[in-house]
Protein backbone atom coordinates (compact mmCIF):
# COMPACT_ATOMS: atom_id res chain seq x y z
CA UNK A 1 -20.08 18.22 4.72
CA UNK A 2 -19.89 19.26 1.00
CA UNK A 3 -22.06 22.16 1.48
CA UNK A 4 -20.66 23.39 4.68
CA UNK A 5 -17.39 23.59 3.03
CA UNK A 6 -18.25 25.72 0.45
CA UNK A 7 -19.88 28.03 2.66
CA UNK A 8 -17.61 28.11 5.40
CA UNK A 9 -14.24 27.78 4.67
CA UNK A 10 -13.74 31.23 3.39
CA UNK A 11 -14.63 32.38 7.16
CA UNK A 12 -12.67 29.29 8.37
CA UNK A 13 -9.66 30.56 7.42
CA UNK A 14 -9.52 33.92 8.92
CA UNK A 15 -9.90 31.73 12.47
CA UNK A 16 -6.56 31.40 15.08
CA UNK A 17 -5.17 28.34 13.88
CA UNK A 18 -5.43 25.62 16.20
CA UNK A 19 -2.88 24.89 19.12
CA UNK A 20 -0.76 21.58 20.00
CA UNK A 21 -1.80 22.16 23.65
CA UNK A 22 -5.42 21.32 22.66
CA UNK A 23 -4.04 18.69 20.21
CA UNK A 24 -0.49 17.47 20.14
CA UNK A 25 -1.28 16.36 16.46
CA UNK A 26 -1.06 20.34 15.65
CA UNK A 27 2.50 20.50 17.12
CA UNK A 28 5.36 19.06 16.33
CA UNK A 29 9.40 18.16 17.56
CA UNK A 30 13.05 18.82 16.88
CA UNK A 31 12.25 22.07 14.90
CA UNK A 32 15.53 23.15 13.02
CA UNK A 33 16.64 26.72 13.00
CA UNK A 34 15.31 28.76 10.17
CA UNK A 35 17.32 29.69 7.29
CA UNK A 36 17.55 32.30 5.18
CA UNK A 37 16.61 30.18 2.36
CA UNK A 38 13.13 29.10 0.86
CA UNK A 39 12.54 25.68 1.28
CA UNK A 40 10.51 24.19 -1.58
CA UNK A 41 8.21 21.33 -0.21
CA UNK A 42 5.65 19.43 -1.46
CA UNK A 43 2.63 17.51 -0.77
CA UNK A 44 5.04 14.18 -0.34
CA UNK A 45 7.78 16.01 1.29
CA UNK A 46 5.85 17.65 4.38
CA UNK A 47 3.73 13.80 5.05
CA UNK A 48 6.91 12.66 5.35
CA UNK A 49 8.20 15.49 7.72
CA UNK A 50 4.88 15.08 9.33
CA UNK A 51 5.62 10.46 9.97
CA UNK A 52 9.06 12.29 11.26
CA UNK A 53 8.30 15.12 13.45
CA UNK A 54 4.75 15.55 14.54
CA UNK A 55 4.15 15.24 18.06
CA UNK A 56 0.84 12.90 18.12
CA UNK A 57 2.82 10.46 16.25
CA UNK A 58 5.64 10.57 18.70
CA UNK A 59 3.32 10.18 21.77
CA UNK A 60 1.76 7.30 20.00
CA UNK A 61 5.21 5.72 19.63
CA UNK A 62 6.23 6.10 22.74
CA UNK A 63 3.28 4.74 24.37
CA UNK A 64 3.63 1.13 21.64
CA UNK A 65 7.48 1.17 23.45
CA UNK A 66 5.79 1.51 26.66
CA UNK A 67 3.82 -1.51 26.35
CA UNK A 68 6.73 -3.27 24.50
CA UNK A 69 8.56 -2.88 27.98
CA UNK A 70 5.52 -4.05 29.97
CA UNK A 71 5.35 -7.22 27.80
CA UNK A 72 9.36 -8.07 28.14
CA UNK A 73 8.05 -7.87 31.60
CA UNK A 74 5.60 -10.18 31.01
CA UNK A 75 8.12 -12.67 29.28
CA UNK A 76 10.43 -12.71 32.36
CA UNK A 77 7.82 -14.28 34.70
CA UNK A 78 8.40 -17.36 31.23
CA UNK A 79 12.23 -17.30 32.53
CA UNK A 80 14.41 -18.66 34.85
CA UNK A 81 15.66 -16.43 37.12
CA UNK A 82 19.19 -16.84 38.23
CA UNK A 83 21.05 -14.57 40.55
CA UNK A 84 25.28 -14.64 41.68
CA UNK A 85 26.20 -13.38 44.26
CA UNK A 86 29.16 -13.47 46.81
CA UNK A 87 30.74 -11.73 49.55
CA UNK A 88 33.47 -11.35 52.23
CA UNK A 89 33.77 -9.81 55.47
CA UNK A 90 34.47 -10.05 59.05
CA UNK A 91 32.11 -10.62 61.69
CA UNK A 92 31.61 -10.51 65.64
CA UNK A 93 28.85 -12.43 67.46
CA UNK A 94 27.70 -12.08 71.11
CA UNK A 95 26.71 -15.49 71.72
CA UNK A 96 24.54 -14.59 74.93
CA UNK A 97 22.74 -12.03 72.71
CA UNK A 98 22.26 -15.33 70.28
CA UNK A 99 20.73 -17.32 73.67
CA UNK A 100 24.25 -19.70 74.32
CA UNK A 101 24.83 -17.80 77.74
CA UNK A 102 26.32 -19.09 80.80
CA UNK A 103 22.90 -20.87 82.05
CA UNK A 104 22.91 -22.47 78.40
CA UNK A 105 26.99 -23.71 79.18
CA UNK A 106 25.83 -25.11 82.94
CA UNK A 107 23.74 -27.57 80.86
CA UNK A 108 26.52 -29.25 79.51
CA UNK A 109 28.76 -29.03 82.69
CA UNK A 110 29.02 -33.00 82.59
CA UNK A 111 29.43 -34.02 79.34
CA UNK A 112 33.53 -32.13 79.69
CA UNK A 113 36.24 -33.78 81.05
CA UNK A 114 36.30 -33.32 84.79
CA UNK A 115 32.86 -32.36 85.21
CA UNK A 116 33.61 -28.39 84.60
CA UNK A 117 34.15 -26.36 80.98
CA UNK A 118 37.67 -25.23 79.91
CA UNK A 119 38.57 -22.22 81.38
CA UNK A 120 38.82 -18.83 79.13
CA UNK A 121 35.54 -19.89 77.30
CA UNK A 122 34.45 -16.13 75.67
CA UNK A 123 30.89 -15.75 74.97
CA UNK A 124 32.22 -13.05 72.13
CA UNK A 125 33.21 -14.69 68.53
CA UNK A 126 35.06 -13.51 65.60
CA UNK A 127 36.00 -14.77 62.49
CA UNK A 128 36.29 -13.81 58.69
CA UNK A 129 33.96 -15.07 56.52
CA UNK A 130 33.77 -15.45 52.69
CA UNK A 131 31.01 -17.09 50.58
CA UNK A 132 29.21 -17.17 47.16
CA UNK A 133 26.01 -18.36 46.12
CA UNK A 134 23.97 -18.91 43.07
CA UNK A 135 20.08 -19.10 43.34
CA UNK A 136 17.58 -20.00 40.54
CA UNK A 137 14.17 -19.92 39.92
CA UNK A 138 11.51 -20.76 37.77
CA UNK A 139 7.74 -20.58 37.59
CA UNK A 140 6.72 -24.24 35.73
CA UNK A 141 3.03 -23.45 35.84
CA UNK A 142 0.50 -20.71 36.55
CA UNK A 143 -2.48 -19.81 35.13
CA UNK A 144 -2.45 -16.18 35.43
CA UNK A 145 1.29 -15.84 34.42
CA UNK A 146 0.36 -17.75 31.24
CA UNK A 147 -3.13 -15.27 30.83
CA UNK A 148 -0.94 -12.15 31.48
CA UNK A 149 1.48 -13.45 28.37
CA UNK A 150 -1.37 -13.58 26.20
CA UNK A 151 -2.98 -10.41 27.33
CA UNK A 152 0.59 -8.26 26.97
CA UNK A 153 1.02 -9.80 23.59
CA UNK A 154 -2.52 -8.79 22.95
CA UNK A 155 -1.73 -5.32 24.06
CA UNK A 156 1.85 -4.70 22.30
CA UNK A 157 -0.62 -5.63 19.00
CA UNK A 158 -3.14 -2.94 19.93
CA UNK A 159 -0.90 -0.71 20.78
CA UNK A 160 0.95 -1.13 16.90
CA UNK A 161 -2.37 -0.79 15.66
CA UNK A 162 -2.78 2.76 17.34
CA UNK A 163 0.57 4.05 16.43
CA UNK A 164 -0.53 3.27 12.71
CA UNK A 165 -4.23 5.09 13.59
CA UNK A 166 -1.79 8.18 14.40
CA UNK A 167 0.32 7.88 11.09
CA UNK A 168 -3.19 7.66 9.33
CA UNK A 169 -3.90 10.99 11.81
CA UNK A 170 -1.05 13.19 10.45
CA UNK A 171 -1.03 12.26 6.61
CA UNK A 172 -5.01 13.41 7.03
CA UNK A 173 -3.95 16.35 9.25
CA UNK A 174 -0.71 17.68 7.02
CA UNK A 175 -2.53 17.35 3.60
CA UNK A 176 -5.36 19.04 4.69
CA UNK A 177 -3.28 22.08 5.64
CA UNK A 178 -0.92 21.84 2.66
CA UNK A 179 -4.04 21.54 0.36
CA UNK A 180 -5.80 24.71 1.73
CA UNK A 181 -2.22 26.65 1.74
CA UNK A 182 -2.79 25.64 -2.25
CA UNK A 183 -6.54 27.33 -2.13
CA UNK A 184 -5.31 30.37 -0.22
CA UNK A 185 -2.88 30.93 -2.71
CA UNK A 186 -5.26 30.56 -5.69
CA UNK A 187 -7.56 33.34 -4.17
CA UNK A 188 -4.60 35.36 -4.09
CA UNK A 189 -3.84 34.73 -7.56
CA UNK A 190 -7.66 35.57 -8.31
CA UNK A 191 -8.09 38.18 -5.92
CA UNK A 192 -4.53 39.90 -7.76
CA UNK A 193 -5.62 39.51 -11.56
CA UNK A 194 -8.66 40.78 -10.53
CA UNK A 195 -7.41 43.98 -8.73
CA UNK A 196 -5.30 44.81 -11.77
CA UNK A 197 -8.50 44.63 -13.21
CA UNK A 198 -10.40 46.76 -11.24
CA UNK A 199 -7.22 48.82 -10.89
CA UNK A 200 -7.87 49.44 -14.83
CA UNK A 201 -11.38 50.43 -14.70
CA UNK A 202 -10.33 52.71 -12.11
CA UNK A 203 -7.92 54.45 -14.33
CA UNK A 204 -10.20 54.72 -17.40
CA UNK A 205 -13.38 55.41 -15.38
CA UNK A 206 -10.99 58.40 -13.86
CA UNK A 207 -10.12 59.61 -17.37
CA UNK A 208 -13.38 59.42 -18.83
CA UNK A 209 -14.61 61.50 -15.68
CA UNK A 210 -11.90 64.02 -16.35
CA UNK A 211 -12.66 64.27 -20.29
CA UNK A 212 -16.60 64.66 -18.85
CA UNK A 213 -17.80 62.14 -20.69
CA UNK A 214 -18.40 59.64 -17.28
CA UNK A 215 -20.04 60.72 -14.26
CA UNK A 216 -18.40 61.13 -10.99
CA UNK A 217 -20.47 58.19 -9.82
CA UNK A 218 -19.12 55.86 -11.97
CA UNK A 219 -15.28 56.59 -10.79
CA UNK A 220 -16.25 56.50 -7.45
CA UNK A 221 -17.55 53.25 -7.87
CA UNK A 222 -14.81 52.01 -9.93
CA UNK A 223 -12.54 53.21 -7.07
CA UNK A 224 -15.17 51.21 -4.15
CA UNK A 225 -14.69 48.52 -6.40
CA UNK A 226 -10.79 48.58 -6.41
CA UNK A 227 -10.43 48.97 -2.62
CA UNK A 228 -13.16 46.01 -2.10
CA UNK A 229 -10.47 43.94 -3.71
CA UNK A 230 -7.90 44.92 -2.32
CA UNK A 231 -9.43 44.29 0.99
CA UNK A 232 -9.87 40.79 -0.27
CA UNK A 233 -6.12 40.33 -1.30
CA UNK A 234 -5.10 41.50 2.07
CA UNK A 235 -7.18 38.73 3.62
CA UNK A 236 -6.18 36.19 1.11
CA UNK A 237 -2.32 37.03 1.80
CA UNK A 238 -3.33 36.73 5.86
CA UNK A 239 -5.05 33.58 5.36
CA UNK A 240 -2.08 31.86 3.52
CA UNK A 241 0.76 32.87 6.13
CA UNK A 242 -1.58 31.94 8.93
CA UNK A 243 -2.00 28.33 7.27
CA UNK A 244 1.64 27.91 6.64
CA UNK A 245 2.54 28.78 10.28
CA UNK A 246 0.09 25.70 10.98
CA UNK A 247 1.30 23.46 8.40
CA UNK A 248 5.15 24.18 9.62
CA UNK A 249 4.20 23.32 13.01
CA UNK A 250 2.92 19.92 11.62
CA UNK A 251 5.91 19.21 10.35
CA UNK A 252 8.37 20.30 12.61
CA UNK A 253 9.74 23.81 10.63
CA UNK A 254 10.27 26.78 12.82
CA UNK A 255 7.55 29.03 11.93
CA UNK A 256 10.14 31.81 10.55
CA UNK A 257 10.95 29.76 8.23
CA UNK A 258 10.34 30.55 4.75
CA UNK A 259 9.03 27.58 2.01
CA UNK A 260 8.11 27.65 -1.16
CA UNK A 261 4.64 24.99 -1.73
CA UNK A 262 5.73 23.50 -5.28
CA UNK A 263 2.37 21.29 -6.11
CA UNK A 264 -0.17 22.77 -7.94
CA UNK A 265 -3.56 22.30 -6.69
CA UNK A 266 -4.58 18.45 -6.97
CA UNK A 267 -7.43 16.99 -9.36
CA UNK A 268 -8.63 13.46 -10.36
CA UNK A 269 -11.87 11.90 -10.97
CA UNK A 270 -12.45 9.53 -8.80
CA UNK A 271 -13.80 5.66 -10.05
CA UNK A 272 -16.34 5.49 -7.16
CA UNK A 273 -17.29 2.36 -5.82
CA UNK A 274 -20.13 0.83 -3.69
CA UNK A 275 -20.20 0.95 0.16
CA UNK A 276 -20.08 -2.75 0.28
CA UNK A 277 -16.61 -2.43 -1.43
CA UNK A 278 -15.14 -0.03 0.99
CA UNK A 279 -16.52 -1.73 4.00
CA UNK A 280 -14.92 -4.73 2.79
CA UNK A 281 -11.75 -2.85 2.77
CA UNK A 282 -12.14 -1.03 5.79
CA UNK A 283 -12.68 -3.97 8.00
CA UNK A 284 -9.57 -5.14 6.87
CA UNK A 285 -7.52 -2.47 6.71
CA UNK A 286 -9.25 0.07 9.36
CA UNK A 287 -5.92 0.40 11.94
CA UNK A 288 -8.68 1.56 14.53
CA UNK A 289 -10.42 -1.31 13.99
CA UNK A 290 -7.83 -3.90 14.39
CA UNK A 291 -6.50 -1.81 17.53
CA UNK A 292 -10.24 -2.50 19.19
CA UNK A 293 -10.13 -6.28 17.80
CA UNK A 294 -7.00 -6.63 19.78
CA UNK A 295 -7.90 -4.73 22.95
CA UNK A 296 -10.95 -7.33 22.81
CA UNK A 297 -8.27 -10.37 23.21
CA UNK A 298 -6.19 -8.40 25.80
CA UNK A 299 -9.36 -7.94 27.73
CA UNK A 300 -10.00 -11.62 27.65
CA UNK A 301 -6.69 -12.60 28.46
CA UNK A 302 -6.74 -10.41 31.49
CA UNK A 303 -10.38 -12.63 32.05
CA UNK A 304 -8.71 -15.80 32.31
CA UNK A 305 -5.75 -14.45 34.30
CA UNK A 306 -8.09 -13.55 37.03
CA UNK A 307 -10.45 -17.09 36.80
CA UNK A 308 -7.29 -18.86 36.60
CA UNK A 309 -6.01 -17.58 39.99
CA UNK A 310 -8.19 -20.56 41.46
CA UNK A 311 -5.69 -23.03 39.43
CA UNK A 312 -2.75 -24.04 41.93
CA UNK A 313 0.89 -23.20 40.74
CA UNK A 314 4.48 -24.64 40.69
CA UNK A 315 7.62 -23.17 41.12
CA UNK A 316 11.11 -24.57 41.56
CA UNK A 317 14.07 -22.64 43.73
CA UNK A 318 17.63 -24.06 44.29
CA UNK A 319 20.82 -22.95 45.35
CA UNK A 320 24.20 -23.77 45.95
CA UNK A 321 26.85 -21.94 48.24
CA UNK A 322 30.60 -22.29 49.38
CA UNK A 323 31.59 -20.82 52.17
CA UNK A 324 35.03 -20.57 53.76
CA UNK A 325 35.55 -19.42 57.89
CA UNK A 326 38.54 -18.29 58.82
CA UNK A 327 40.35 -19.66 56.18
CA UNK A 328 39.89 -23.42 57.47
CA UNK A 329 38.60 -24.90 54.12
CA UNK A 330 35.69 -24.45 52.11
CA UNK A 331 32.42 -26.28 52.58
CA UNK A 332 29.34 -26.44 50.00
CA UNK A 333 26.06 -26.42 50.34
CA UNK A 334 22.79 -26.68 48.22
CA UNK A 335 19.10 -27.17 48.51
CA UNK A 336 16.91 -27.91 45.51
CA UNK A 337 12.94 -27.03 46.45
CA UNK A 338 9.63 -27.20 44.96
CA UNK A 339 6.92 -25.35 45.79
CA UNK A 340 2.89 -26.30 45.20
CA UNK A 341 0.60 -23.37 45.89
CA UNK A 342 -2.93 -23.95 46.03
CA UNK A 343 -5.27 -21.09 46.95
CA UNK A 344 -7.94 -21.51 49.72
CA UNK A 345 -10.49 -19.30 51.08
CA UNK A 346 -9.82 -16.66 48.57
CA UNK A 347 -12.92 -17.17 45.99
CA UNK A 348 -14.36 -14.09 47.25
CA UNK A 349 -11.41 -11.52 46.08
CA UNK A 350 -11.42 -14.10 43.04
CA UNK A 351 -14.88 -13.28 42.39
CA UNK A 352 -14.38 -9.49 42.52
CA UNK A 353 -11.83 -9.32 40.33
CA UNK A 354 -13.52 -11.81 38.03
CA UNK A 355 -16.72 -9.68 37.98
CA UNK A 356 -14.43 -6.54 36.91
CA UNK A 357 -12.54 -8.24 34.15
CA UNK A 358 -15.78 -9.50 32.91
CA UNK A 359 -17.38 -6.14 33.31
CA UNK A 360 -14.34 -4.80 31.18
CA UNK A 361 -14.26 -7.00 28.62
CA UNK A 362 -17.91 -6.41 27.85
CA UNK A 363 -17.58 -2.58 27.11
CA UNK A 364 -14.85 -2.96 24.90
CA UNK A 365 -16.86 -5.68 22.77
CA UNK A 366 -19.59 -2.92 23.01
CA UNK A 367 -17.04 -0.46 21.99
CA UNK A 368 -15.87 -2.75 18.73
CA UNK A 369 -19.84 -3.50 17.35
CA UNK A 370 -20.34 0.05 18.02
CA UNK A 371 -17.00 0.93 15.88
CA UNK A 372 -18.22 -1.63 12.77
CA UNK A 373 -21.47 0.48 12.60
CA UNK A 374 -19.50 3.84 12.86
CA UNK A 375 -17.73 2.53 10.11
CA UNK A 376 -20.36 1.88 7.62
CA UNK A 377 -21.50 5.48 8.60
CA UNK A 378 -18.25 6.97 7.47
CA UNK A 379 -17.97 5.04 4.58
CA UNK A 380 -21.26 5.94 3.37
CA UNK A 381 -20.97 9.63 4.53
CA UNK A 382 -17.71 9.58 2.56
CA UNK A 383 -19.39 8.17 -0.65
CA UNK A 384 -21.83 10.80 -0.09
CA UNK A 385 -19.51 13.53 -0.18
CA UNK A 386 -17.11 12.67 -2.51
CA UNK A 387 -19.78 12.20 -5.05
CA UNK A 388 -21.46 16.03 -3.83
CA UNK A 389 -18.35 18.10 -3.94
CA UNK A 390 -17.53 16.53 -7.52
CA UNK A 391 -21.06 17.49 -8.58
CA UNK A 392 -20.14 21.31 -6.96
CA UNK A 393 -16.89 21.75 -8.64
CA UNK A 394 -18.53 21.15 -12.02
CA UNK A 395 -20.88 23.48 -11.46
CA UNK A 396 -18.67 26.15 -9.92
CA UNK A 397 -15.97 25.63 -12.86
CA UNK A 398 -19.09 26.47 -15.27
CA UNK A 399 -19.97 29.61 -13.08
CA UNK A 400 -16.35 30.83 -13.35
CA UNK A 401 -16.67 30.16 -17.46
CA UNK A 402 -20.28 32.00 -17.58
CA UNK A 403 -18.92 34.67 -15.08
CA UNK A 404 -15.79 35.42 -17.19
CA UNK A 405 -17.96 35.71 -19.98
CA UNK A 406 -20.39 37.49 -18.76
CA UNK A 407 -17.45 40.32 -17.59
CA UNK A 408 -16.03 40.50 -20.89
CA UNK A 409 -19.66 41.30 -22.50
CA UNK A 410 -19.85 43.87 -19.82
CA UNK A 411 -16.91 45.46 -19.97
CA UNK A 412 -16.79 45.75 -23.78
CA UNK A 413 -20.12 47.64 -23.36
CA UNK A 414 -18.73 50.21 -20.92
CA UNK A 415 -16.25 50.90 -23.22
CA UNK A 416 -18.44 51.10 -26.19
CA UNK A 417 -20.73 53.82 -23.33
CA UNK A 418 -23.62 51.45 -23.87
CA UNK A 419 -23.76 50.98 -20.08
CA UNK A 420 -22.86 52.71 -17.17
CA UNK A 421 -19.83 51.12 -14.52
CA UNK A 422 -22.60 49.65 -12.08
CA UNK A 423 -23.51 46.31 -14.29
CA UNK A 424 -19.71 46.40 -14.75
CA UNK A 425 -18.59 46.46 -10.76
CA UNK A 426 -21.94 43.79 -10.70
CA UNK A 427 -20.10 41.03 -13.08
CA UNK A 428 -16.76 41.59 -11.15
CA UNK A 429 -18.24 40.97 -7.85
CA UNK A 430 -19.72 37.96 -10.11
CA UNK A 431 -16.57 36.43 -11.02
CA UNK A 432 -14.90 36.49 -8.00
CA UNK A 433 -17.20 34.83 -5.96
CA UNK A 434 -17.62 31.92 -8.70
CA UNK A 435 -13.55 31.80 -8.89
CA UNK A 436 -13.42 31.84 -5.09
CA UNK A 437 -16.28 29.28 -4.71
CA UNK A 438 -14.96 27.12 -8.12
CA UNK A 439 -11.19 27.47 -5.19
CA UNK A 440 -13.50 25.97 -2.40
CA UNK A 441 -15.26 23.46 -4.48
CA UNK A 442 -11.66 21.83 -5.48
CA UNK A 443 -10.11 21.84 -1.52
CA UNK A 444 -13.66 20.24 -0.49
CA UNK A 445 -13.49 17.78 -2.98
CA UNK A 446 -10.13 17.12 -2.08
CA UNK A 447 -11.05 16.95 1.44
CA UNK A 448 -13.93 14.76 0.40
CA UNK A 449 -11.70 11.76 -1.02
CA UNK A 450 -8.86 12.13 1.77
CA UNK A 451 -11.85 11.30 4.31
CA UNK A 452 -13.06 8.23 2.11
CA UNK A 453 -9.00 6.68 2.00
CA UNK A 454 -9.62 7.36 5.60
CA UNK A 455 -12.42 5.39 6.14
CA UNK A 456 -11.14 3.09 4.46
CA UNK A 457 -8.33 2.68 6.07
CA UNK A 458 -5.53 3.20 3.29
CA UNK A 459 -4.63 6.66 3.49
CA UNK A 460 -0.79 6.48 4.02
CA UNK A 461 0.11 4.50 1.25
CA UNK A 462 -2.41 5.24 -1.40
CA UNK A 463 -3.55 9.10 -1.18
CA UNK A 464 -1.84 10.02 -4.26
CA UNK A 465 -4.43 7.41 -5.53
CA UNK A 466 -6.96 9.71 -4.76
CA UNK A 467 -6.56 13.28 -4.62
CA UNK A 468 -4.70 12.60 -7.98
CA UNK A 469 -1.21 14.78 -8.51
C-alpha cells in the first residue's frame, strides 16, 4: 500500500472523481445554496458535516429505523389487542330469502290459536338497529412469536451496529479527501516557489544570452524549464478544485461553493503497538464485527422460530356487545374463548423451513470466522504500512534537504559561469520530485494510520489520536 501510494497518487489525482451513483458514500443531502463567502472548514468541521449530511450514512439510518419498525411489530404480537367499535343503522330482511318462508310458517300451523297464523304476517322486516362492541385478544404462548422477539431484537442490534460501520465509513471517506486537498495544495505551493524560481533563471539566463556571455541553449532551456513548471502548477491547481468538488459533495456543500481548508497538513509519530494489541481492540470495538455477532443471534432466533412451530399455542378472545332494536331496550352479550392450536401433519413444511433457517444460519457463522481472520489481516497490513510510509517520509524529507542543497550548490556555480544551465535545470527537476514525493510520503502516512484506527475499530472518536493535529 505504502509504495503504491507514493507512486500513484500523483496520477490518482488527475482521475474523474468518483460518483454517489456508484457509491452513495460519495454524495451527500440537503446541500445549502452557495454563498458568496469563503467558508473556512477544517478537518473537524467537514467529519462533522460528513455524520450530518452524507448520503451512505443516511441510508444506513434509515434502514436501523426500518428494522426499529419491524421489531415494534414484533412487540405487538407480546400485546393485547383490543378493538371498539360501534354502529347504528337501519335494516330490511327478506325472511324467505333467510329460509322462514311460507312452507317454513305451515309447520307451525297448530301450535296458534285456532289452528291457522294471524293474518297480515309479512315475510319483509325492518327495524333500526344500534350496537357496540369491544373485542380483545391476546397470544399467551407461542413458540415462534417468542423466537421472532428475539430474532427482531437481534436485528434492531445489528442493524445499530451497521449504522455505526457507516459513521466509521464517512470519517475514513471525508478525511481522506480533506487530507489530499492539504497535499494538492502543498504541490501548489512547491510547484509556485519553484516557478518563480525557474522564472528567475529564465530572466538571467536571457540577459546573460543578450550580453553574449551564455549560449542560446542555455536560455532555451531555462525557458523549457519554466514552462515544465508551469505545466505542473496548472495540474496541481486542477487537482485541488477537482478534490474539493469531491470533498463538498461528502459533506453536503454545493459544489460552487467556495471554502477556505484552515488545517495545515497533519503529522505525529505514532507509538506503534503489537498486532495482538489491536486485535484485542478490534474484536471489541470492530462495529462490523459486532453487526455479524448479532446477525449470528438473529439467525438463530429465526432457527428456533421455525422448530418451534411444532410447539402448540394459546390464545384468548372475548367480547362483549349491547345492542338495542328498535329502541325496545338494550340487551348485552359476551363470550370469553380460548383457543389451543396444535399442529398436525405439517412436519414436512416444518422441515423445509427448518432446513433453510439452518442452512442460513450456517453461512453467516461462516461469514463471522471468516471476518475474525480478515481482521487480523487488516490489522497486520495496517501495522505494516504505518510503519513503511513513516520509514518513506524520513527518507523523502532528507531527499528534499539534500535536493535543496544540492540546487543551491548548483545554482551558485551558474552564476559564478563554472557550469552551464543543464546541471542547473537537472537539480530543479531534482527538488521537485523529492518535495512532491516528501507531499505524498506525508498523505500516505496519513492514510496509513487512518486505516489502522479503522481496523481497529476507533476511528470516530480517536483520529485526532492518530494523524496528530
Amino acid at each position: 500500500m505504502a509504495a503504491w501510494g507514493v507512486a500513484a497518487w500523483p496520477a490518482a489525482a488527475q482521475v474523474q472523481n468518483p460518483s454517489s451513483a456508484n457509491n452513495p458514500f460519495y454524495g451527500s443531502v440537503d446541500a445549502p445554496t452557495p454563498t458568496l463567502d469563503v467558508l473556512k472548514l477544517s478537518l473537524d468541521d467537514a467529519i462533522q458535516r460528513g455524520l450530518t449530511k452524507n448520503l451512505g450514512l443516511r441510508e444506513a439510518e434509515s434502514d436501523e429505523k426500518t428494522i426499529q419498525g419491524e421489531k415494534n411489530q414484533a412487540l405487538q404480537q407480546f400485546l393485547p389487542t383490543i378493538t371498539l367499535t360501534g354502529d347504528s343503522g337501519y335494516h330490511e330482511h327478506n325472511l324467505a330469502a333467510l329460509g322462514f318462508g311460507p312452507g317454513t310458517l305451515a309447520r307451525f300451523t297448530p301450535l296458534f290459536p285456532g289452528g291457522k297464523p294471524p293474518a297480515g304476517i309479512s315475510f319483509i322486516t325492518k327495524d333500526d338497529l344500534t350496537q357496540g362492541q369491544i373485542h380483545f385478544k391476546q397470544t399467551l404462548f407461542s413458540g415462534p412469536v417468542i423466537a421472532g422477539w428475539k430474532a427482531a431484537g437481534a436485528a434492531q442490534r445489528s442493524a445499530y451496529f451497521a449504522k455505526m460501520t457507516a459513521r466509521g465509513q464517512v470519517v475514513q471517506d471525508v478525511a481522506t479527501v480533506y487530507l489530499r486537498c492539504i497535499a494538492d495544495a502543498s504541490d501548489i505551493s512547491n510547484a509556485r516557489a519553484l516557478l518563480a524560481q525557474d522564472e528567475t533563471m529564465l530572466e538571467h539566463a536571457h540577459e546573460a544570452h543578450l550580453a553574449g556571455t551564455a549560449a542560446n541553449l542555455d536560455e532555451l532551456r531555462a525557458r523549457v524549464q519554466e514552462q515544465a513548471q508551469e505545466q505542473a502548477l496548472i495540474a496541481a491547481q486542477n487537482a485541488l478544485e477537482k478534490d474539493q468538488i469531491l470533498l463538498k459533495r461528502e459533506i453536503g456543500l454545493d459544489p460552487a461553493q467556495q471554502i477556505d481548508l484552515t488545517d495545515p497538513a497533519p503529522y505525529s509519530d505514532l507509538a506503534l503497538q503489537t498486532p495482538q494489541e489491536v486485535l484485542a481492540i478490534a474484536y471489541k470495538d470492530r462495529q462490523d464485527y459486532q453487526n455479524l455477532q448479532n446477525q449470528v443471534q438473529e439467525y438463530r432466533a429465526v432457527h428456533a422460530a421455525y422448530r418451534s412451530e411444532r410447539l402448540p399455542s394459546l390464545s384468548f378472545n372475548s367480547y362483549y356487545a349491547v345492542s338495542t332494536v328498535n329502541g325496545a331496550g338494550t340487551h348485552g352479550n359476551f363470550a370469553a374463548i380460548g383457543t389451543l392450536k396444535i399442529p398436525i401433519f405439517r412436519e414436512a413444511g416444518f422441515r423445509g423451513n427448518e432446513d433453510a433457517s439452518q442452512a442460513q444460519l450456517q453461512a453467516v457463522q461462516a461469514q463471522l470466522a471468516d471476518l475474525r481472520v480478515h481482521i487480523d489481516e487488516q490489522v497486520r497490513d495496517a501495522l505494516l504500512d504505518v510503519q513503511a510510509t513513516g520509514q518513506l517520509m524520513q527518507v523523502a524529507r532528507s531527499n528534499v534537504d539534500l535536493a535543496t542543497r544540492a540546487l543551491a550548490d548548483e545554482t551558485a556555480r551558474v552564476e559564478a559561469g563554472v557550469d552551464d544551465t543543464l546541471p542547473l535545470v537537472t537539480a530543479q527537476a531534482a527538488l521537485a520530485t523529492a518535495q512532491h514525493n516528501l507531499v505524498a510520503s506525508l498523505y500516505q502516512y496519513n492514510l496509513a494510520k487512518l486505516a489502522l484506527a479503522r481496523s481497529s475499530g476507533v476511528l470516530e472518536t480517536q483520529y485526532r489520536d492518530f494523524i496528530g493535529r
